[in-house]
C-alpha atoms as a PDB file:
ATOM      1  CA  UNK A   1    -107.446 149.252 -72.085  1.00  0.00           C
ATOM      2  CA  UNK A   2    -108.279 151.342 -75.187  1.00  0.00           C
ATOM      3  CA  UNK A   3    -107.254 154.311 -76.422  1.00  0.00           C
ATOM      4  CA  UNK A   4    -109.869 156.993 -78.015  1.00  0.00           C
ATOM      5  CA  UNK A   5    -109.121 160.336 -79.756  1.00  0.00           C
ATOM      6  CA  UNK A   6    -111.567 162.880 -78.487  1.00  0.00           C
ATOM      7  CA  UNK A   7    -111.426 166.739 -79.634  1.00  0.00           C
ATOM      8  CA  UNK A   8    -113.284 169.840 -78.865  1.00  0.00           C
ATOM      9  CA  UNK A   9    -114.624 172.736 -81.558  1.00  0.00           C
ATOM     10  CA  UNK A  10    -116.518 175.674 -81.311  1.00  0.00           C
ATOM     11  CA  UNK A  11    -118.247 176.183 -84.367  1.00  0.00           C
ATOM     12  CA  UNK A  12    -120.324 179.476 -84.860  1.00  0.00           C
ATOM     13  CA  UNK A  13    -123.270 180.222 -87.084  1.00  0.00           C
ATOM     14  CA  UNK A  14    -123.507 183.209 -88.900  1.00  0.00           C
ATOM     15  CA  UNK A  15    -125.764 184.298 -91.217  1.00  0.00           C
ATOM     16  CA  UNK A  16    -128.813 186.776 -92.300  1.00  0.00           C
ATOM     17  CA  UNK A  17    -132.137 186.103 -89.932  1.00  0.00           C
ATOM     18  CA  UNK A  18    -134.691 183.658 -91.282  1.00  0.00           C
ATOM     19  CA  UNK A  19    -131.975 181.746 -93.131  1.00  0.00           C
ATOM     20  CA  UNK A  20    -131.961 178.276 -91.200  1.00  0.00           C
ATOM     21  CA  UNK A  21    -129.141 178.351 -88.768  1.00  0.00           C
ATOM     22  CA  UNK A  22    -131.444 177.483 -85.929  1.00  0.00           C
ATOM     23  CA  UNK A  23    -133.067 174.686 -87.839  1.00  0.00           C
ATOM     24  CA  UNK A  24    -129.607 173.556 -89.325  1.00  0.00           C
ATOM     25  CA  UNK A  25    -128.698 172.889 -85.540  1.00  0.00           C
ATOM     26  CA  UNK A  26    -132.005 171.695 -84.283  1.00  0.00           C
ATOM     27  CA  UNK A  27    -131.363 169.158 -87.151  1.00  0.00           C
ATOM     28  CA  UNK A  28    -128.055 168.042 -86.252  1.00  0.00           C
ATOM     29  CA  UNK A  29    -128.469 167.853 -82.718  1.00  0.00           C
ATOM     30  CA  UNK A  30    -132.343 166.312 -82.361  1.00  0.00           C
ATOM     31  CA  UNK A  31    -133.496 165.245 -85.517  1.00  0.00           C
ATOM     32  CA  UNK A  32    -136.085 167.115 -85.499  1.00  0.00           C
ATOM     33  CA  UNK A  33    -137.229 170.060 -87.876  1.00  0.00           C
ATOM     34  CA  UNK A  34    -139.124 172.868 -86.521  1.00  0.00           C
ATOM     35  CA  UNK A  35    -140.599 175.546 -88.701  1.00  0.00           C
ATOM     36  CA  UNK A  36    -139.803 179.771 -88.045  1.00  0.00           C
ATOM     37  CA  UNK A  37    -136.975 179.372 -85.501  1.00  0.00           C
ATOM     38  CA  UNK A  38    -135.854 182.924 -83.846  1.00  0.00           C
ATOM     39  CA  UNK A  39    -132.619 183.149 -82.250  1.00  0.00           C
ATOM     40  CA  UNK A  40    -132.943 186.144 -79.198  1.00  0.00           C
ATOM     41  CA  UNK A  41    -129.282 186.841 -79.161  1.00  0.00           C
ATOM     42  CA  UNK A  42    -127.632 183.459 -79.162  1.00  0.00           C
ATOM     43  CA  UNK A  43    -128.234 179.720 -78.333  1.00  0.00           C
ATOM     44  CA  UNK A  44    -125.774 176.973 -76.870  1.00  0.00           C
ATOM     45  CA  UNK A  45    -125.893 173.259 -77.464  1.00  0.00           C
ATOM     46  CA  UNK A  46    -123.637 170.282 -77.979  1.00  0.00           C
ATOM     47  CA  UNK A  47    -123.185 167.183 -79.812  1.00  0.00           C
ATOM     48  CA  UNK A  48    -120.508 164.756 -79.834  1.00  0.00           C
ATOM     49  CA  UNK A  49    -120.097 162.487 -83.357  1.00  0.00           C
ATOM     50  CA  UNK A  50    -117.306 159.566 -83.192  1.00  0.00           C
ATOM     51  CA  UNK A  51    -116.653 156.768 -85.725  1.00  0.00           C
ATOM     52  CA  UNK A  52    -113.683 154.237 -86.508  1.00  0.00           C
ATOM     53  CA  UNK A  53    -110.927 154.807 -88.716  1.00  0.00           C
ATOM     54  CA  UNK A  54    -107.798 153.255 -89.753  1.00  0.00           C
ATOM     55  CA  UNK A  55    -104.867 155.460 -88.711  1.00  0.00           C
ATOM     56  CA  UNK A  56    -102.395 154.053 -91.257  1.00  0.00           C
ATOM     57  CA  UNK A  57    -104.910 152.201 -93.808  1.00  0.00           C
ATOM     58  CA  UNK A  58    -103.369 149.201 -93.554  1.00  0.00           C
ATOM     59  CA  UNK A  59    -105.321 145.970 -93.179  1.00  0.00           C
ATOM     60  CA  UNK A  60    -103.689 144.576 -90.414  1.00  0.00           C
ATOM     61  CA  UNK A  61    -104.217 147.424 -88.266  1.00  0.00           C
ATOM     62  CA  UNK A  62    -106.682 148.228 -85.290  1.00  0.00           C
ATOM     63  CA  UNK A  63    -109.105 150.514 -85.887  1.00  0.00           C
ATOM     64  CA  UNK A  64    -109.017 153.109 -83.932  1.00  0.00           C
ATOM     65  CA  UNK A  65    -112.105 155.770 -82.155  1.00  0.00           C
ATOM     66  CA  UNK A  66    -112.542 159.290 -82.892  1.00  0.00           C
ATOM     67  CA  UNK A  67    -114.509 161.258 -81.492  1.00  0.00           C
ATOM     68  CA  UNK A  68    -115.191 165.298 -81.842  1.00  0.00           C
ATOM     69  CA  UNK A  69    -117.729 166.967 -79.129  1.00  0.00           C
ATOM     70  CA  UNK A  70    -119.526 170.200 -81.204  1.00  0.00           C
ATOM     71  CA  UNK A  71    -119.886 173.262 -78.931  1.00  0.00           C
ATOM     72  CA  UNK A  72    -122.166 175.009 -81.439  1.00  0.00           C
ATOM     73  CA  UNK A  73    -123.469 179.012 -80.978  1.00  0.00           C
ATOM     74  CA  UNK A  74    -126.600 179.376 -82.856  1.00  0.00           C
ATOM     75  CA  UNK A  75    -126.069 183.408 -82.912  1.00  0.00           C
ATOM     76  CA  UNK A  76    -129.343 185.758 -84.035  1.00  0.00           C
ATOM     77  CA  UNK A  77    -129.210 187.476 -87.782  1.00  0.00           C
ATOM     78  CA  UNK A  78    -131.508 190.262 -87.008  1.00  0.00           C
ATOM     79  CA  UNK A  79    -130.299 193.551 -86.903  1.00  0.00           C
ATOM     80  CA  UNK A  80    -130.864 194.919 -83.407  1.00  0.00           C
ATOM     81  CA  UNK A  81    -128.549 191.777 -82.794  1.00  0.00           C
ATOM     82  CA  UNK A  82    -125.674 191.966 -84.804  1.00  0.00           C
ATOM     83  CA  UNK A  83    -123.859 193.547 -82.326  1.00  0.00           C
ATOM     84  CA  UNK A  84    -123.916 190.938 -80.017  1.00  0.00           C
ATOM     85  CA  UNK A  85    -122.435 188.326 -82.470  1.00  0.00           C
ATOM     86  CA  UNK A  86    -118.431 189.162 -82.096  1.00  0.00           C
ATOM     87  CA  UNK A  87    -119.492 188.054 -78.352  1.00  0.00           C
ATOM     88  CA  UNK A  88    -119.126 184.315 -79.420  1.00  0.00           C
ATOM     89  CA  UNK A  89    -116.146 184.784 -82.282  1.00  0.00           C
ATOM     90  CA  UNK A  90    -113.432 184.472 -79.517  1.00  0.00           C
ATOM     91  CA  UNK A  91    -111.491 181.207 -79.589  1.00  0.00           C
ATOM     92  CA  UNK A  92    -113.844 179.935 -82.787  1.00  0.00           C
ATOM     93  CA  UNK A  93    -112.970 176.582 -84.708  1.00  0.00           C
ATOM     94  CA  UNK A  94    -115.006 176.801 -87.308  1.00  0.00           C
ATOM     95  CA  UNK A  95    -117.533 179.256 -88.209  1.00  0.00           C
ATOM     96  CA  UNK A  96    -120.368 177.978 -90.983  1.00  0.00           C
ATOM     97  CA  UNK A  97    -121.341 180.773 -92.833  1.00  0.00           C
ATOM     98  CA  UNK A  98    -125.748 180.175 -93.927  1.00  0.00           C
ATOM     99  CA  UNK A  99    -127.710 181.956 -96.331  1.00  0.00           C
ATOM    100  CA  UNK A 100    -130.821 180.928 -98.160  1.00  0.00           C
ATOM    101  CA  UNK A 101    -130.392 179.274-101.790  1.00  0.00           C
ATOM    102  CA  UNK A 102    -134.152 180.935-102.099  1.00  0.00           C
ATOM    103  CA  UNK A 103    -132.508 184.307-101.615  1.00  0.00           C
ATOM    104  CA  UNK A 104    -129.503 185.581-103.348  1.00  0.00           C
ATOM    105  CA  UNK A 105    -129.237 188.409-100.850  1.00  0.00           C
ATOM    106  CA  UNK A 106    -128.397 186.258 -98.373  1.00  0.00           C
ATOM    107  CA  UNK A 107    -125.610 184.792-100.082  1.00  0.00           C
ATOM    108  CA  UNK A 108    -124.467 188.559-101.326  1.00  0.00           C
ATOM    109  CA  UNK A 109    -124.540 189.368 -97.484  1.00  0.00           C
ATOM    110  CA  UNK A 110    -122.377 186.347 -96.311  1.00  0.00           C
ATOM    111  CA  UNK A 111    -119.156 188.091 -97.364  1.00  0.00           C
ATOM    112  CA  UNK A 112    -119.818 190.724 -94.810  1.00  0.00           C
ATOM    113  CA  UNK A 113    -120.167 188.116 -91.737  1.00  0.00           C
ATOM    114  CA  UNK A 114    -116.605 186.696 -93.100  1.00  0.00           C
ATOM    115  CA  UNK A 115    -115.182 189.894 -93.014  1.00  0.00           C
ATOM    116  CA  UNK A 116    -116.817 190.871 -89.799  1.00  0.00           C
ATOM    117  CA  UNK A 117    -115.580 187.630 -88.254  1.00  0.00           C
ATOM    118  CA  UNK A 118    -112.035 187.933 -89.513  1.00  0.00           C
ATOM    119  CA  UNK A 119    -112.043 191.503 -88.086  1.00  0.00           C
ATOM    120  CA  UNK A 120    -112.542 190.568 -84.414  1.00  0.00           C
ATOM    121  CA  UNK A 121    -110.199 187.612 -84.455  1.00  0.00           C
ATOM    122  CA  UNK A 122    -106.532 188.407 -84.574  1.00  0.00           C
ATOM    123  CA  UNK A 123    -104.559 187.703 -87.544  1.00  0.00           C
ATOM    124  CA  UNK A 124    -103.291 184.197 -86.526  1.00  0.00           C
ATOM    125  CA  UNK A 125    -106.213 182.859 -85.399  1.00  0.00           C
ATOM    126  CA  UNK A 126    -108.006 184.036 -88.567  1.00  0.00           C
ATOM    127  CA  UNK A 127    -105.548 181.172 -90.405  1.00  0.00           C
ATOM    128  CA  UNK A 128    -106.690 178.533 -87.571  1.00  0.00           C
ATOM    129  CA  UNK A 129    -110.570 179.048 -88.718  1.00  0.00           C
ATOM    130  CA  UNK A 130    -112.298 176.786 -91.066  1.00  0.00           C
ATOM    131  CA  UNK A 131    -114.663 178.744 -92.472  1.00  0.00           C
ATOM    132  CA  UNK A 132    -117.513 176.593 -94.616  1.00  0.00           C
ATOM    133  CA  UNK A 133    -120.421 178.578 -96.353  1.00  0.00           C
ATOM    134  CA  UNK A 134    -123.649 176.694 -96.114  1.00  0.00           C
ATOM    135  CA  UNK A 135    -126.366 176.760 -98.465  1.00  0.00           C
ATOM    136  CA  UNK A 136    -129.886 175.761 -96.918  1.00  0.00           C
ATOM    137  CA  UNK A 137    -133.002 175.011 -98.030  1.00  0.00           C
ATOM    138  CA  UNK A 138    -131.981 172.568-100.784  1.00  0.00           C
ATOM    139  CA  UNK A 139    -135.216 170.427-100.748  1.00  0.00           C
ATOM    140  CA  UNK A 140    -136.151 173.670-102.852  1.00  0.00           C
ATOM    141  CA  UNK A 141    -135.242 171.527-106.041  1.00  0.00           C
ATOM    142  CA  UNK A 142    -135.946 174.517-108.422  1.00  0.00           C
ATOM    143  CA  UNK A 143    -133.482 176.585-106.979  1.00  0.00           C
ATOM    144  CA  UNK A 144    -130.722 177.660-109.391  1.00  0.00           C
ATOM    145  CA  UNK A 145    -128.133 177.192-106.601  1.00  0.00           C
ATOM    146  CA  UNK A 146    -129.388 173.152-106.839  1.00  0.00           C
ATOM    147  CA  UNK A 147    -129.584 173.355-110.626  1.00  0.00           C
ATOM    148  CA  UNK A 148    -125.894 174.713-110.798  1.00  0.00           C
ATOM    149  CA  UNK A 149    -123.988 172.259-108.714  1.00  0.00           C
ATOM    150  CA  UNK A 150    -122.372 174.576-106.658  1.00  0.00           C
ATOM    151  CA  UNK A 151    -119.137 173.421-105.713  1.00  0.00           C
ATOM    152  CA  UNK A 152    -117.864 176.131-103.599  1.00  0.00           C
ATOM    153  CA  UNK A 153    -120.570 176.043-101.024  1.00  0.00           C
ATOM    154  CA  UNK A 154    -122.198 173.036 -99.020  1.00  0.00           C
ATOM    155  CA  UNK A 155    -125.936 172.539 -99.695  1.00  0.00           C
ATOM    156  CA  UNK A 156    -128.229 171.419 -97.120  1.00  0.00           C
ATOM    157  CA  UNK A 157    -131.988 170.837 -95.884  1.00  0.00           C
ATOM    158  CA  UNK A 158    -132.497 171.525 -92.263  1.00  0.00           C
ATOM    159  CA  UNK A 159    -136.012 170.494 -93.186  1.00  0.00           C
ATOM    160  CA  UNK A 160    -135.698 167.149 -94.839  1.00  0.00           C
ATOM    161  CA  UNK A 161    -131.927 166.501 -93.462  1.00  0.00           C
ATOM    162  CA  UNK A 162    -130.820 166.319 -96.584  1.00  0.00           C
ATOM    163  CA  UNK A 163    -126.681 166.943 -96.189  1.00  0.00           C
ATOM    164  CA  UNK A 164    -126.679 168.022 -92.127  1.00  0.00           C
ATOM    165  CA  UNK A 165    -124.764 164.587 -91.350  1.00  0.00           C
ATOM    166  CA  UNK A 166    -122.214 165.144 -93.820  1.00  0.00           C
ATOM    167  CA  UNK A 167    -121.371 168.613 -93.557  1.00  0.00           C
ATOM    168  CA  UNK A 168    -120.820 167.976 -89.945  1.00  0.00           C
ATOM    169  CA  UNK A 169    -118.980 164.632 -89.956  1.00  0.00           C
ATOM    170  CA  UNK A 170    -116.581 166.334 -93.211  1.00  0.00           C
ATOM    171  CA  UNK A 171    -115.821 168.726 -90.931  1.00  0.00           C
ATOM    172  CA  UNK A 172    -115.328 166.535 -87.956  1.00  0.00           C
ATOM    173  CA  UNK A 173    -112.545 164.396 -90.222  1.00  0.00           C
ATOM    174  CA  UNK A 174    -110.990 167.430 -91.468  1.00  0.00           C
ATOM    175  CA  UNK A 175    -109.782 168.692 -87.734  1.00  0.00           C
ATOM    176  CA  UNK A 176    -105.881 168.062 -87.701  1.00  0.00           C
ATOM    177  CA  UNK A 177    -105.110 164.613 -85.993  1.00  0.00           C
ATOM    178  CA  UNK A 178    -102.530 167.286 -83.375  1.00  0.00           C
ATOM    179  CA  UNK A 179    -106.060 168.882 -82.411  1.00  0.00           C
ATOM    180  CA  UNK A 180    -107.022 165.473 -81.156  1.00  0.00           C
ATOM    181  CA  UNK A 181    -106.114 164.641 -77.433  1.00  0.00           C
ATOM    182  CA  UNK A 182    -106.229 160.625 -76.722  1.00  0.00           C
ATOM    183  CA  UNK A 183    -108.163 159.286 -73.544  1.00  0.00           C
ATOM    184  CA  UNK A 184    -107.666 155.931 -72.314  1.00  0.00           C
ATOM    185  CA  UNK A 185    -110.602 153.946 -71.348  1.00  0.00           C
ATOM    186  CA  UNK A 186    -110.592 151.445 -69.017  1.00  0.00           C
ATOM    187  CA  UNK A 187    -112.435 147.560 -69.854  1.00  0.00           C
ATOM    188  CA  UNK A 188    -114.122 147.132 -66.906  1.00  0.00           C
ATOM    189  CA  UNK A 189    -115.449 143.851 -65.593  1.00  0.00           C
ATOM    190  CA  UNK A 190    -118.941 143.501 -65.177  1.00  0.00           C
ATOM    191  CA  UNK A 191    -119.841 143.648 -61.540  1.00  0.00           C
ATOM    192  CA  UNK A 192    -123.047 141.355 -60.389  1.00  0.00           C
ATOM    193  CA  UNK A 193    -123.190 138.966 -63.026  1.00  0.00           C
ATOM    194  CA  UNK A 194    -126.239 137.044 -62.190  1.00  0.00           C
ATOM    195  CA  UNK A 195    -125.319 132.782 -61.841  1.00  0.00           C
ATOM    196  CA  UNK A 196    -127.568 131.224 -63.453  1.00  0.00           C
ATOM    197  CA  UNK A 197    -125.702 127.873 -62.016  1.00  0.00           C
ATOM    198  CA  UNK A 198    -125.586 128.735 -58.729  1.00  0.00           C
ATOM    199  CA  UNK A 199    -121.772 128.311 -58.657  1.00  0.00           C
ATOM    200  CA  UNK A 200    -119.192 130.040 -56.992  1.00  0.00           C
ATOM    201  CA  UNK A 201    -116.227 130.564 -58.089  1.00  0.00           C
ATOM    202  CA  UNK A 202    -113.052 130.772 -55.491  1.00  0.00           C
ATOM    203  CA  UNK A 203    -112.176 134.130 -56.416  1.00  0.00           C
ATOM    204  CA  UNK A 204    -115.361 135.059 -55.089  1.00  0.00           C
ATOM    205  CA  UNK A 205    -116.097 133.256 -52.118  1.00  0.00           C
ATOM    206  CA  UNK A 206    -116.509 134.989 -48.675  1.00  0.00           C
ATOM    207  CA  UNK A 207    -113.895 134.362 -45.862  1.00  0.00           C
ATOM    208  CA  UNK A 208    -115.366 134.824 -42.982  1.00  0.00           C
END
């Protein structure tokens, strides 16, 4: 019997319309890319990442299986909209804040979901969030926000996939190892082994 360490987040999008979130998740959860994306009040999907780690790093130690499962609400930027969004801020993990490197509005505006967000969560849970604010579009090589090397913001390309991985497995290794619950799973013996032989073993002979 193993033991894994599996952990649940809700993780909102926020953002100005047109800026990616849609395709950001569509990335991270297919693969795939597709172009113009509109979010009619909000979207729900999942995706669980897991990899190995070393709880103590030393050498001699088993490795041990993480895993985080993404509940991820894609929610709309438009304006007739925006008053749905507080909807989805209940109970958040982590809320990824998007604009557009192409458009410096968008990144003026992204204050304004932060403090919109911290106004419908109550003051403790406002310390729980992890809020990350998400630069797409960076396949846009000419962009000044590319040119700079932003450090306070993570830079992405929902259209090449440039960064999506990252940003979400950074986040998934930054939840606190008390967030993590651990599930034992059970080695199972394969049933119906075919004998290529034709033996029999006694454990597995008939009685009658």
């Amino acid at each position: 019997m193993t033991a894994e360490y599996v952990c649940q987040l809700k993780l909102v999008l926020l953002g100005e319309s047109s800026v990616g979130k849609s395709s950001i998740v569509t990335r991270f959860t297919t693969g795939e890319f597709h172009k113009n994306q509109a979010t009619i009040g909000a979207a729900f999907t999942t995706r669980t990442i897991s990899w190995k780690e070393n709880p103590t790093n030393r050498s001699s130690e088993e490795l041990i299986t993480k895993s985080v499962n993404f509940e991820i609400w894609d929610t709309a930027g438009q304006e007739r909209y925006r008053s749905l969004a507080p909807m989805y801020y209940r109970n958040t993990d982590v809320a990824l804040i998007v604009f557009d490197i192409t458009d410096e509005s968008s990144l003026e505006k992204a204050q304004s979901w932060i403090d919109e967000l911290n106004t419908y969560v109550d003051e403790s849970r406002q310390k729980q969030i992890v809020i990350k604010i998400v630069g797409n579009k960076m396949d846009l090589k000419d962009s000044k926000f590319v040119k700079g090397g932003w450090k306070t913001v993570s830079l992405v390309s929902a259209k090449s996939g440039e960064g999506i991985e990252d940003l979400f497995m950074c986040i998934a290794k930054e939840v606190p190892k008390e967030k993590f619950l651990v599930k034992e799973v059970v080695n199972k013996k394969p049933k119906n082994i075919l004998n290529l032989l034709g033996t029999t073993s006694s454990n597995d002979r008939c009685n009658c």
